[in-house]
N, C-alpha and C. Protein backbone atom coordinates (compact mmCIF):
# COMPACT_ATOMS: atom_id res chain seq x y z
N UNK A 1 27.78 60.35 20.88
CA UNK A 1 28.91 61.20 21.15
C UNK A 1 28.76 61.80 22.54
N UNK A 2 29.77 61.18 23.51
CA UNK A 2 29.69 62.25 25.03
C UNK A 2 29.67 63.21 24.97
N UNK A 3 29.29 63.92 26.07
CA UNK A 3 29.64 65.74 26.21
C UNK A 3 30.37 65.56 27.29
N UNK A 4 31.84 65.85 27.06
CA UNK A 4 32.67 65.75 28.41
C UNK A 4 32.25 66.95 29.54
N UNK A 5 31.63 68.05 28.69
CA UNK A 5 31.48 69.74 30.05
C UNK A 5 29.95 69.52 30.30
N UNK A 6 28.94 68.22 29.80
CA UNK A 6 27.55 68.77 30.26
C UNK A 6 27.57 68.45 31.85
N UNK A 7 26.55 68.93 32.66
CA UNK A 7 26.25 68.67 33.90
C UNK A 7 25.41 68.51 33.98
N UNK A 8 25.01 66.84 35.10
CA UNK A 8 23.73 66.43 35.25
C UNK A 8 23.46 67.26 36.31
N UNK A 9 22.22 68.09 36.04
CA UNK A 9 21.62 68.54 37.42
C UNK A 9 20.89 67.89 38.40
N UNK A 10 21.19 68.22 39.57
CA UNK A 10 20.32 67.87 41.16
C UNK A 10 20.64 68.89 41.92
N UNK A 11 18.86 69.21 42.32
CA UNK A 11 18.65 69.96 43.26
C UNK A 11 18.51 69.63 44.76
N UNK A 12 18.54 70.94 45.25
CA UNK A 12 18.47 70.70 47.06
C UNK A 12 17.69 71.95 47.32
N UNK A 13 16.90 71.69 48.27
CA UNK A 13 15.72 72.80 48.32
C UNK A 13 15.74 72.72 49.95
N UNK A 14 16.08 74.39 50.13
CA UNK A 14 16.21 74.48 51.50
C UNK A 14 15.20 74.89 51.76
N UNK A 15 14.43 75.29 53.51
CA UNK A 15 13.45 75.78 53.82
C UNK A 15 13.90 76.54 54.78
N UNK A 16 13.91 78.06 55.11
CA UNK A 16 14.39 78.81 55.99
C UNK A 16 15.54 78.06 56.78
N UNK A 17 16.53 77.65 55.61
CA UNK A 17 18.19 77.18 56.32
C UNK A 17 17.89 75.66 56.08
N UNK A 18 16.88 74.60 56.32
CA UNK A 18 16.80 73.45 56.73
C UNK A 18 16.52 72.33 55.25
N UNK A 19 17.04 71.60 54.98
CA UNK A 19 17.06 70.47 53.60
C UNK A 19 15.56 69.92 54.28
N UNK A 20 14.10 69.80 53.58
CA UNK A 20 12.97 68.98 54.22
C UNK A 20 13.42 67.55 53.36
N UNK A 21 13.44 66.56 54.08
CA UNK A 21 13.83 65.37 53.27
C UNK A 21 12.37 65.12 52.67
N UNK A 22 12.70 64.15 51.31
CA UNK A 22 11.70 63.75 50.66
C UNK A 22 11.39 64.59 48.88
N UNK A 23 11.98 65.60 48.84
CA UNK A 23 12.14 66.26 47.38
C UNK A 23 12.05 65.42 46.10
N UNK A 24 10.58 65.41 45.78
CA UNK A 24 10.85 64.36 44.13
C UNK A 24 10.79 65.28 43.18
N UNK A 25 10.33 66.23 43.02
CA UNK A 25 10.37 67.60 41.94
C UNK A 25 10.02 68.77 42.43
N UNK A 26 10.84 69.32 41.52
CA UNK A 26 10.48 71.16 41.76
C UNK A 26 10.10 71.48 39.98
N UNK A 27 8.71 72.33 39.97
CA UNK A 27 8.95 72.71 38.76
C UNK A 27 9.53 74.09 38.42
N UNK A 28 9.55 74.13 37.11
CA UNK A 28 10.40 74.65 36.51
C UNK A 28 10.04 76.16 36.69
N UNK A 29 10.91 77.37 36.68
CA UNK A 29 10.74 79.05 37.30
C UNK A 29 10.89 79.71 36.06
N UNK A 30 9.80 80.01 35.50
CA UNK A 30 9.80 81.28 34.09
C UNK A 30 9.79 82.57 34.33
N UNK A 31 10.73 83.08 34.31
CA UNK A 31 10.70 84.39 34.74
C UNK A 31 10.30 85.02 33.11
N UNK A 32 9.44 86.00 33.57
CA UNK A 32 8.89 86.79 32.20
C UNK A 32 8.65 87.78 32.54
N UNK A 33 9.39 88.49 31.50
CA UNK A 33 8.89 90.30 31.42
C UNK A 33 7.68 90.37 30.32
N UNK A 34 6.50 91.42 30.75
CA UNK A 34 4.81 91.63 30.25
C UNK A 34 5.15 91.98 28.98
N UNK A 35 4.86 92.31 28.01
CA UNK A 35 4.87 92.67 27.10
C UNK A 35 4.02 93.78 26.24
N UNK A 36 4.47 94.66 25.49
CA UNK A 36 3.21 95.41 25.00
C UNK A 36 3.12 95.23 23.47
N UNK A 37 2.57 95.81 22.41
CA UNK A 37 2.27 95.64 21.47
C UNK A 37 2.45 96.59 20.60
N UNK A 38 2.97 97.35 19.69
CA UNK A 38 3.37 98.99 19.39
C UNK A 38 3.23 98.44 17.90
N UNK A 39 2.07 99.12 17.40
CA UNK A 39 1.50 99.44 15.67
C UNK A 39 2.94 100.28 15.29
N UNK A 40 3.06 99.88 13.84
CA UNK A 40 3.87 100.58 13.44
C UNK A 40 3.35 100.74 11.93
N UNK A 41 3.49 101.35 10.91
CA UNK A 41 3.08 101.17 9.51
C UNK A 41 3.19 99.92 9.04
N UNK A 42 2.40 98.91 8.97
CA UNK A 42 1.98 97.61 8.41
C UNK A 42 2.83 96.72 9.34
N UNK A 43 3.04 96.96 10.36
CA UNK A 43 3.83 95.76 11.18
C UNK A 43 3.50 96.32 12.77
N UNK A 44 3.08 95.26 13.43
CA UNK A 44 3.07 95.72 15.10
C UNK A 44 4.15 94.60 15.57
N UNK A 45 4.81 95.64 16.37
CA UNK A 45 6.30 95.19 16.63
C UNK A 45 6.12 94.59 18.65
N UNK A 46 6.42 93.87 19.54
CA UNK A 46 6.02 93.64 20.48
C UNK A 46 7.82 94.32 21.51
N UNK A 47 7.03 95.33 22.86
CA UNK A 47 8.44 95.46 23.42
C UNK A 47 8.32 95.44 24.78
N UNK A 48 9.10 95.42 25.70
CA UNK A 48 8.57 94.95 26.84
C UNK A 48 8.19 96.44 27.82
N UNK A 49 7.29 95.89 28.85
CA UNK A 49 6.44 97.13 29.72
C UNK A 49 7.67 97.23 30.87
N UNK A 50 8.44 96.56 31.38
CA UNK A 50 9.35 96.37 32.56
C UNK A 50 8.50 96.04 33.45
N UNK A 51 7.56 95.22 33.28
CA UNK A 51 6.96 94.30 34.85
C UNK A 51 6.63 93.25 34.64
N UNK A 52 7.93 92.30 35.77
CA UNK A 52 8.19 91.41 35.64
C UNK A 52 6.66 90.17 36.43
N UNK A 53 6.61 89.53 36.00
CA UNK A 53 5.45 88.47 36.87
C UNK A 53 6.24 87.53 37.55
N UNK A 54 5.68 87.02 38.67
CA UNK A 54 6.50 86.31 39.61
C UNK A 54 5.61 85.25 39.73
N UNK A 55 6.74 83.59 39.24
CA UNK A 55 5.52 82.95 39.12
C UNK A 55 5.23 81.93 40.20
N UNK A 56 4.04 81.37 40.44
CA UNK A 56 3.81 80.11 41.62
C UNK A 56 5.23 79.22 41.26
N UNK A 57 5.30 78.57 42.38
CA UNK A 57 6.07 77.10 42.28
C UNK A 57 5.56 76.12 42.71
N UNK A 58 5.64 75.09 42.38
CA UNK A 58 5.23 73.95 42.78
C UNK A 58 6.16 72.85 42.74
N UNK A 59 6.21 72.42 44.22
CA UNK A 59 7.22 71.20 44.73
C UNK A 59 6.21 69.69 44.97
N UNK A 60 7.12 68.70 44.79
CA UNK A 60 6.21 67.83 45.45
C UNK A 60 7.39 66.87 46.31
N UNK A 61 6.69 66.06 47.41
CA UNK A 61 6.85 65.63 48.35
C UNK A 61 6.92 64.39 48.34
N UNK A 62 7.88 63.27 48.94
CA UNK A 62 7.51 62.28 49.33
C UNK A 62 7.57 62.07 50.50
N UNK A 63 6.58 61.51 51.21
CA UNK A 63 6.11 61.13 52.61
C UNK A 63 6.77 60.01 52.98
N UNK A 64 7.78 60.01 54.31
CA UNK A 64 8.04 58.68 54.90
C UNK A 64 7.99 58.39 56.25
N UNK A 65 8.37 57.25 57.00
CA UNK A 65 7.87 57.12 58.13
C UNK A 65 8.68 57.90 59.00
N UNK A 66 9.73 58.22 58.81
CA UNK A 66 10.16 58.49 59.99
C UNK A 66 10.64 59.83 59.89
N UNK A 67 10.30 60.81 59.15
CA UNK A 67 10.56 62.32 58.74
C UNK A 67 9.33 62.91 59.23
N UNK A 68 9.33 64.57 59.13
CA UNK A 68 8.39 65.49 59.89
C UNK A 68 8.02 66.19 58.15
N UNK A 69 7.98 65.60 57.33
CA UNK A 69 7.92 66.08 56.16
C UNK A 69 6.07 66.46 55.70
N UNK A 70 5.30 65.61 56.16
CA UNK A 70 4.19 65.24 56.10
C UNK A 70 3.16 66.68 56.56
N UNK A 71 4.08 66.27 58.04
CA UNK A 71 3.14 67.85 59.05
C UNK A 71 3.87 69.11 58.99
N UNK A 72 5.30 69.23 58.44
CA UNK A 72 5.81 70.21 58.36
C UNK A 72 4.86 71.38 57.10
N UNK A 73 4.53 70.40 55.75
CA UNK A 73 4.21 71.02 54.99
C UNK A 73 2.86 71.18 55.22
N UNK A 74 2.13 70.72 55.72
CA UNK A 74 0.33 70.86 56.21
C UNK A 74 0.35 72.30 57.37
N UNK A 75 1.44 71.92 58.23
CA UNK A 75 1.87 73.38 59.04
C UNK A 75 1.96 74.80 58.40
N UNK A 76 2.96 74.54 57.03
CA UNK A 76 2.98 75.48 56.25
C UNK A 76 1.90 76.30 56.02
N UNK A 77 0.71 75.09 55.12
CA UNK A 77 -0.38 75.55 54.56
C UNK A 77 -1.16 76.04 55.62
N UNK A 78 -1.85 75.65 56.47
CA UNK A 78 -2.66 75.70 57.63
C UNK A 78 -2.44 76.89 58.31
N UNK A 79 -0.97 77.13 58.70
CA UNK A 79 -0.66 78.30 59.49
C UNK A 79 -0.15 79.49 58.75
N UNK A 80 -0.80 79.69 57.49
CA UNK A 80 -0.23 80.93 57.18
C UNK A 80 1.05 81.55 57.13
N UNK A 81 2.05 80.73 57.14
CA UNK A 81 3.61 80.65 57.84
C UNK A 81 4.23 81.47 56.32
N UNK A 82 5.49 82.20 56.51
CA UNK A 82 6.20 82.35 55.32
C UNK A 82 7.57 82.17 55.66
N UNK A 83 8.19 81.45 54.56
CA UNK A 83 9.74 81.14 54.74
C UNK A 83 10.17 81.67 53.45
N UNK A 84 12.15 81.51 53.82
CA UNK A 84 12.42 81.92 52.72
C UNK A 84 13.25 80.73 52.15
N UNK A 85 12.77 80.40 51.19
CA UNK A 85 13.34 79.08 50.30
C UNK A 85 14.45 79.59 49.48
N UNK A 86 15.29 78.30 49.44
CA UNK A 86 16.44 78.46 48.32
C UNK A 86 16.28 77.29 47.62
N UNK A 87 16.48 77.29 46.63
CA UNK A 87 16.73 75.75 45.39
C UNK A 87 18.35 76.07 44.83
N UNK A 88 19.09 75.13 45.50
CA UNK A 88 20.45 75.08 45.06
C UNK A 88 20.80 74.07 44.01
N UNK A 89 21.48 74.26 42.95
CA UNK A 89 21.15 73.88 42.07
C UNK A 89 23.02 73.11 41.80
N UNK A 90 22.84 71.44 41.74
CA UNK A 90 24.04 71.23 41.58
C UNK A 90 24.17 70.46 40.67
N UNK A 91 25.75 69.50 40.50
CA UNK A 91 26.14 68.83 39.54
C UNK A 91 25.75 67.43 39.66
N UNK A 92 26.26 66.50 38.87
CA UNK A 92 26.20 65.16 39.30
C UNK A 92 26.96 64.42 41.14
N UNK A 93 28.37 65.60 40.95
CA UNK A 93 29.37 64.83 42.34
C UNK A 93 28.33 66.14 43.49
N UNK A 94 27.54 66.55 43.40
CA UNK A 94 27.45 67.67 44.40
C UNK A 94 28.06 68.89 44.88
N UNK A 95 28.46 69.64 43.40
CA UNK A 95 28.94 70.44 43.58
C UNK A 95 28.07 71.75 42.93
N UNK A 96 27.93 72.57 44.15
CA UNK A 96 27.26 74.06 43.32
C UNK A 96 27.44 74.33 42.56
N UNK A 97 26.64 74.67 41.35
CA UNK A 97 26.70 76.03 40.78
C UNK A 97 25.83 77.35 40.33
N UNK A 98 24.34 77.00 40.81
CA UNK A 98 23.69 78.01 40.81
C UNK A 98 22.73 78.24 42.11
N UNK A 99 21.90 79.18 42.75
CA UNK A 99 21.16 78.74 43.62
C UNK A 99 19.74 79.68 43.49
N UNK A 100 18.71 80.01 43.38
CA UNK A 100 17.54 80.72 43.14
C UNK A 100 17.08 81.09 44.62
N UNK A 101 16.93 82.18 44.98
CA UNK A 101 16.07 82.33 46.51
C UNK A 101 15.31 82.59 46.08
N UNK A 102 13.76 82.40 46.92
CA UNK A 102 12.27 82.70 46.90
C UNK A 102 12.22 83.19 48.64
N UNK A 103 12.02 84.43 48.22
CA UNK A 103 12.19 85.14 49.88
C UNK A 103 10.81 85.18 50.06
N UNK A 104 10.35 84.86 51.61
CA UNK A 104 8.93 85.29 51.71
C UNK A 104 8.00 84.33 51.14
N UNK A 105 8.11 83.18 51.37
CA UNK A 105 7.24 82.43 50.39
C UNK A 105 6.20 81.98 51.19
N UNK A 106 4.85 81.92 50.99
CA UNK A 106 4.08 81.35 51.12
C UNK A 106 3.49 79.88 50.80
N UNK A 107 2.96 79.32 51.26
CA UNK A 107 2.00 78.09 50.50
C UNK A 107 0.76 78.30 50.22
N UNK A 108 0.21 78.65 49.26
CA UNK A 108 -0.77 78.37 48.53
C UNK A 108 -2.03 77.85 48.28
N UNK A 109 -1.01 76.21 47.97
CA UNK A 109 -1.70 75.27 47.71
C UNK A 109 -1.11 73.82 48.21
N UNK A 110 -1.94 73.00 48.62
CA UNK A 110 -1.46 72.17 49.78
C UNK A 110 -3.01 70.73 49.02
N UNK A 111 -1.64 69.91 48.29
CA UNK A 111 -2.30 68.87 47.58
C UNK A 111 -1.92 67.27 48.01
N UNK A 112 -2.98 66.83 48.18
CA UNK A 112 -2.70 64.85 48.61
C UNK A 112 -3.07 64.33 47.49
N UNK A 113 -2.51 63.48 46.79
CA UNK A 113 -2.87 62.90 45.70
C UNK A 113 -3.81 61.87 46.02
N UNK A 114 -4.66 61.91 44.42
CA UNK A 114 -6.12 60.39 44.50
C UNK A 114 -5.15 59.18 45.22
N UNK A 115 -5.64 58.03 45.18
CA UNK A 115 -5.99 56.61 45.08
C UNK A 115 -6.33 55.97 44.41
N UNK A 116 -5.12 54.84 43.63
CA UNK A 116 -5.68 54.01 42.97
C UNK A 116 -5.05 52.52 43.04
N UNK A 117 -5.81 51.60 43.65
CA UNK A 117 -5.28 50.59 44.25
C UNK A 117 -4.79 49.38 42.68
N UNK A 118 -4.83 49.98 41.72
CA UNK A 118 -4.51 49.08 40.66
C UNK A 118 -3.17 49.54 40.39
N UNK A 119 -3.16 51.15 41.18
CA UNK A 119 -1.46 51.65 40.64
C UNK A 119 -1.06 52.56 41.38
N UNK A 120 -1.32 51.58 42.87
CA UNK A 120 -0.51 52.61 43.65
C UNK A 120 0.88 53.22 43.41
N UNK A 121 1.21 54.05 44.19
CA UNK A 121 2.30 54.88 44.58
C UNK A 121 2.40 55.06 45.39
N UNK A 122 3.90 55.67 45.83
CA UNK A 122 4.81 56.31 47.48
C UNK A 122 3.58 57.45 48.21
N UNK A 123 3.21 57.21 49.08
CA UNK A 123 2.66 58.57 49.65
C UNK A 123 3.46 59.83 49.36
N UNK A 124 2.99 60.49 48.57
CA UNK A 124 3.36 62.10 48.64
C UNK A 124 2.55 63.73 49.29
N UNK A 125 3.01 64.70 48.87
CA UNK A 125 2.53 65.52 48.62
C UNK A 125 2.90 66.51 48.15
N UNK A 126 2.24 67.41 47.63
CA UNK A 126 2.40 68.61 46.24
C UNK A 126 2.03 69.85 47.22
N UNK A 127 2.96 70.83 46.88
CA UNK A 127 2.36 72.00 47.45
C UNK A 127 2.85 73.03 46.50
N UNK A 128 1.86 74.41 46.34
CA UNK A 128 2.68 75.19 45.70
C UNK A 128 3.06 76.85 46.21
N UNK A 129 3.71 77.38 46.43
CA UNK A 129 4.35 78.79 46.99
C UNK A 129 4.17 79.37 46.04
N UNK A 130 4.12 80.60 46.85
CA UNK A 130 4.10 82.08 45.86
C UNK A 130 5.04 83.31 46.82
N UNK A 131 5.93 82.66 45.56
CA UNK A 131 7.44 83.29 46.84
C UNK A 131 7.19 85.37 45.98
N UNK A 132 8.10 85.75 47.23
CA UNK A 132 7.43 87.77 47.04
C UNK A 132 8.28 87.99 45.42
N UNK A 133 9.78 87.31 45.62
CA UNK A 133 10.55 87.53 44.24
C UNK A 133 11.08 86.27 43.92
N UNK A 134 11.96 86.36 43.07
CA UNK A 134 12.48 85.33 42.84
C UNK A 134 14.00 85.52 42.60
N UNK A 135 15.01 85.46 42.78
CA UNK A 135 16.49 86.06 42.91
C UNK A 135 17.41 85.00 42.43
N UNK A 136 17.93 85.18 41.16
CA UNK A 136 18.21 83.56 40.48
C UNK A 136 19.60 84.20 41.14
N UNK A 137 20.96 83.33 41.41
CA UNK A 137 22.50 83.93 41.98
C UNK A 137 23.57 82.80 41.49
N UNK A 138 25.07 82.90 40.83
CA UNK A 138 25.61 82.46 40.45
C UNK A 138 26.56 81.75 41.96
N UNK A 139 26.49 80.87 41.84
CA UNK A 139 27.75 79.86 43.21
C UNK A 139 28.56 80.68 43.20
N UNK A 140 29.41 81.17 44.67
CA UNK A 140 30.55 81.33 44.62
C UNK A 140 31.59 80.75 44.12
């Protein structure tokens, strides 16, 4: 049975304004409020503290010949650099409808994957940010 209203999502992940070509995943952003624990007569009931955790992200990369994708993100890591990322979040035809900013983001972690000549793969790379917030925003 179709779903005539679902929408396939695809993302676009900006970097201070700029699309880095090469985007094979972004994972997924859990925003969670802490929690506390409050005894009550034979039942402890759980309610929240109001502090929120802000969590890593992790993107990964594919490397090609003729993009700055490679040294852009090693630049990142290396130089201590912070940008402010957006993940715009669209439909199947490319049309907005949600977009998440990560203001202030850092890199982290700055990963080259093993080698394995029985099963290779595309050159990539994985990196992960630890953006200051996270600001989920509905498309105009």
């Amino acid at each position: 049975m179709g779903q005539r209203n679902d929408l396939a999502e695809k993302k676009k992940v900006m970097i201070d304004g700029v699309e880095v070509p090469g985007l094979i995943n972004v994972q997924e952003i859990p925003l969670e409020k802490g929690q506390l624990e409050v005894p009550e007569f034979k039942k402890i009931r759980r309610i929240q503290n109001g502090i929120s955790t802000i969590p890593p992200v992790e993107m990964t990369y594919k490397i090609q010949r003729d993009t700055e994708t490679h040294s852009f993100m090693k630049d990142w890591y290396f130089n201590d650099e912070s940008k402010d990322v957006t993940i715009i979040r669209t439909d199947g035809s490319g049309n907005e409808f949600a977009r998440t900013l990560l203001p202030q983001s850092e890199c982290v972690r700055y990963f080259e994957p093993g080698y394995d000549a029985a099963a290779p793969t595309f050159a990539q790379v994985q990196i992960t940010i630890a953006p200051w917030d996270v600001l989920p925003i509905e498309a105009s």
